[in-house]
Protein backbone atom coordinates (compact mmCIF):
# COMPACT_ATOMS: atom_id res chain seq x y z
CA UNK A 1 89.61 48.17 38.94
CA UNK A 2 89.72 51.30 36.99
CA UNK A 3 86.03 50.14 35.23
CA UNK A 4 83.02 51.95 36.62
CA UNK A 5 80.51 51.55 33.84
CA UNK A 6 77.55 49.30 34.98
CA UNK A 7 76.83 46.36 32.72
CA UNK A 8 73.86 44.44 31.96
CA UNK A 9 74.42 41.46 30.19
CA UNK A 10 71.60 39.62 28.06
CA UNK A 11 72.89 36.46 27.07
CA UNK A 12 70.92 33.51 25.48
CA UNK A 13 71.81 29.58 25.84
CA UNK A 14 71.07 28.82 22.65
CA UNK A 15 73.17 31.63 21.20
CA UNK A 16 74.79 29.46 17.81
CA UNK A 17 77.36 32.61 17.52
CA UNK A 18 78.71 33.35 21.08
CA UNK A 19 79.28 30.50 23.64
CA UNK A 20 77.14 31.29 26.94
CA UNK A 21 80.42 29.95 29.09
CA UNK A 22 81.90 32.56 27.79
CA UNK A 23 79.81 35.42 28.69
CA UNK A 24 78.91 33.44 31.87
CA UNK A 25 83.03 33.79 32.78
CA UNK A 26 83.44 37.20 31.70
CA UNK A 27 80.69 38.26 33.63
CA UNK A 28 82.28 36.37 36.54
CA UNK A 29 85.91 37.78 36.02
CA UNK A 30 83.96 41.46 35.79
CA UNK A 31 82.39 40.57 39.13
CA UNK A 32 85.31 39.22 41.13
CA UNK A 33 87.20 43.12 40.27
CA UNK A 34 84.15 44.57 41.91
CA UNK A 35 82.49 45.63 38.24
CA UNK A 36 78.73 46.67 38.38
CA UNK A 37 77.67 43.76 36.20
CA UNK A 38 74.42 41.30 35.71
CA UNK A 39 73.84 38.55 34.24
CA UNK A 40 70.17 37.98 32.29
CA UNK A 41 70.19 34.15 30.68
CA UNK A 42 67.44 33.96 28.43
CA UNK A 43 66.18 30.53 27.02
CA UNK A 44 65.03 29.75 23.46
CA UNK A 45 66.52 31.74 21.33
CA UNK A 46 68.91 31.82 19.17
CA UNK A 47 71.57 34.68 18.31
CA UNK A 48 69.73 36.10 15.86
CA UNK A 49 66.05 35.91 17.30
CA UNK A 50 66.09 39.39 18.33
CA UNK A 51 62.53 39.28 18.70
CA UNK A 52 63.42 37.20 21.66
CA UNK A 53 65.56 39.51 23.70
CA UNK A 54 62.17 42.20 23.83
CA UNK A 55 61.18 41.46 26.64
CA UNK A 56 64.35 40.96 28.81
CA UNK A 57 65.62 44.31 27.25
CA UNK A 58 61.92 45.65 28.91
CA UNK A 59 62.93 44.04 32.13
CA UNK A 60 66.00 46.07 31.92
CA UNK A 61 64.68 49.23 32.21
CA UNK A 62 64.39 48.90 36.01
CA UNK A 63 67.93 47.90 36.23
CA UNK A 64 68.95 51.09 33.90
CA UNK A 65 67.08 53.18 36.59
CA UNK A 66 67.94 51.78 40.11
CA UNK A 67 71.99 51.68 38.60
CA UNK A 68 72.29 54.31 36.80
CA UNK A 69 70.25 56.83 39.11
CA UNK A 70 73.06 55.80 41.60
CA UNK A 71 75.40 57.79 38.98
């Protein structure tokens, strides 16, 4: 696989704009060709709740370091 950009996916279940099968696939099909790439499912909210998606973006900061100081 030629990708070598880690991804972090946020993703909710309730998301009225983007199906969470299909983020929960393409993160699958990034994983099985060896791509750096997580999944975060967050409940309750809907695609346009940002104020939702605060505080897994703040638990993403860890990820962001621990990945990305492997770069």
């Amino acid at each position: 696989m030629d990708w070598s950009i880690p991804i972090y996916v946020i993703h909710s279940r309730q998301d009225e704009v983007f199906r969470i099968e299909d983020a929960v696939k393409a993160v699958e099909l990034l994983s099985k060709r060896k791509a750096s790439v997580e999944l975060k499912i967050v409940e309750g909210v809907t695609h346009y709740g940002t104020y939702g998606f605060i505080e897994p973006l703040k638990e993403a900061i860890s990820w962001i370091r621990r990945v990305w100081g492997q770069f």
